[in-house]
C-alpha atoms as a PDB file:
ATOM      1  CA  UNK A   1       0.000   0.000   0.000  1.00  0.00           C
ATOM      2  CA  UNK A   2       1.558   3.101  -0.981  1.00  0.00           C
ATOM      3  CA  UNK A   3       0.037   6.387   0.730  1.00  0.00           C
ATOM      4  CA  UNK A   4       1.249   9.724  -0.646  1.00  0.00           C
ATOM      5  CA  UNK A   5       1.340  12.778   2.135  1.00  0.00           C
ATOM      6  CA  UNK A   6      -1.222  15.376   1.498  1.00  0.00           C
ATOM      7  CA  UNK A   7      -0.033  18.447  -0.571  1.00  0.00           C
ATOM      8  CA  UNK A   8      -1.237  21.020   1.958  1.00  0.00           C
ATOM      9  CA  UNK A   9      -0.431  20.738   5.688  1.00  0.00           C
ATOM     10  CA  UNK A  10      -3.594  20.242   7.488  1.00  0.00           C
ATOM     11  CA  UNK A  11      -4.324  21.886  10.956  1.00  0.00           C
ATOM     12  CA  UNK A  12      -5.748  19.471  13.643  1.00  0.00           C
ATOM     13  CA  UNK A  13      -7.476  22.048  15.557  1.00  0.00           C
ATOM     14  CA  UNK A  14      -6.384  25.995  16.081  1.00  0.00           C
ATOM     15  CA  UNK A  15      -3.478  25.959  18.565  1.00  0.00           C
ATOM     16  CA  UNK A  16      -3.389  22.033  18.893  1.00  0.00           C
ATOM     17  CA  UNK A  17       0.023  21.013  17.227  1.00  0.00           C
ATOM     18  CA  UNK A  18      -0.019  17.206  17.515  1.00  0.00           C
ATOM     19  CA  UNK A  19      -2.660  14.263  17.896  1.00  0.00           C
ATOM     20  CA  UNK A  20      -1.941  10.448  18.644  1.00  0.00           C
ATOM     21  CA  UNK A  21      -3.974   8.027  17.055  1.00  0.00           C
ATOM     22  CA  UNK A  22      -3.893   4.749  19.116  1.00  0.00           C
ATOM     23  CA  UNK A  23      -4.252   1.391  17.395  1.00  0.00           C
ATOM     24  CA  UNK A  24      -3.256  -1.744  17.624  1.00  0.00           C
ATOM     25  CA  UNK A  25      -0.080  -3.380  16.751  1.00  0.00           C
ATOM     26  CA  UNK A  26       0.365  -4.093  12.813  1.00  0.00           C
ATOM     27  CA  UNK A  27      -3.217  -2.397  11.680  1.00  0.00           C
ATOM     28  CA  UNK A  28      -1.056   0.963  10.375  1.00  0.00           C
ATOM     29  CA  UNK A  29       1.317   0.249   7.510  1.00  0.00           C
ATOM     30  CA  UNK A  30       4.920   2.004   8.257  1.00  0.00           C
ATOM     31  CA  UNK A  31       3.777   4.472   5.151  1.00  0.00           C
ATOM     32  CA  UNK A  32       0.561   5.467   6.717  1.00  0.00           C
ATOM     33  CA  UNK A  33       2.070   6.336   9.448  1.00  0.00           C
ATOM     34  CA  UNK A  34       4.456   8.489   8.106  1.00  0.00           C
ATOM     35  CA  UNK A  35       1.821  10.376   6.338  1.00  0.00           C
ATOM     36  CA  UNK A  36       0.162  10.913   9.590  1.00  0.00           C
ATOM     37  CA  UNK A  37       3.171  12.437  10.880  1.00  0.00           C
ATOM     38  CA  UNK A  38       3.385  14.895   8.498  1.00  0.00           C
ATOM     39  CA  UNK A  39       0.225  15.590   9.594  1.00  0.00           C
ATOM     40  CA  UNK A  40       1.191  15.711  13.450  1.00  0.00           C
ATOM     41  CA  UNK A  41      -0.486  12.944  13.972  1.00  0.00           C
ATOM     42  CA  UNK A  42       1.493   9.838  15.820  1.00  0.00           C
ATOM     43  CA  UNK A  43       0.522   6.109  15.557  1.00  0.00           C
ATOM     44  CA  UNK A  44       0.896   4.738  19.208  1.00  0.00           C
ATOM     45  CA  UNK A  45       0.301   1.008  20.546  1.00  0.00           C
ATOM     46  CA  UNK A  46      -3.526   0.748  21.805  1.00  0.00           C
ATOM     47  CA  UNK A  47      -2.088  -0.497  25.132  1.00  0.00           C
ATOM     48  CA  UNK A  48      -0.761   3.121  26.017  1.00  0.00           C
ATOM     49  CA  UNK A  49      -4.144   4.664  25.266  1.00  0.00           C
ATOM     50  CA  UNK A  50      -5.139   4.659  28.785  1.00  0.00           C
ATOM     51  CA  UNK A  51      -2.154   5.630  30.062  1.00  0.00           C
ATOM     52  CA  UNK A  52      -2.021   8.784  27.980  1.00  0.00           C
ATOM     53  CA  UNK A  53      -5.473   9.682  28.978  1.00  0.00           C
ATOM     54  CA  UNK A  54      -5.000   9.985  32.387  1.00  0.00           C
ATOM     55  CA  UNK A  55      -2.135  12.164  32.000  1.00  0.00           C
ATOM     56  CA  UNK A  56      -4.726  14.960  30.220  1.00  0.00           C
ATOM     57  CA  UNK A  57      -6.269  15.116  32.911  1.00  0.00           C
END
């Protein structure tokens, strides 16, 4: 699967510079996931999902 990064830099939200999208291990292919990063947008392991919402709190 090839995935080409978007032409234009999206924004996520005003002011918000960076997003993690959690999911688990082996459903993102390695170029997916760098087009998400382009994006701001890092793939994480699903087990770390509650982890990272406590700290928001």
């Amino acid at each position: 699967m090839v995935v080409k990064p978007a032409r234009r830099r999206r924004q996520l939200q005003p002011g918000v510079r960076r997003a993690s999208l959690f999911v688990a291990d082996g459903k993102v292919p390695q170029a997916l996931a760098d087009a998400l990063a382009c994006d701001g947008i890092t793939v994480e392991p699903y087990a770390k999902a509650a982890e990272a919402l406590t700290a928001t709190r």
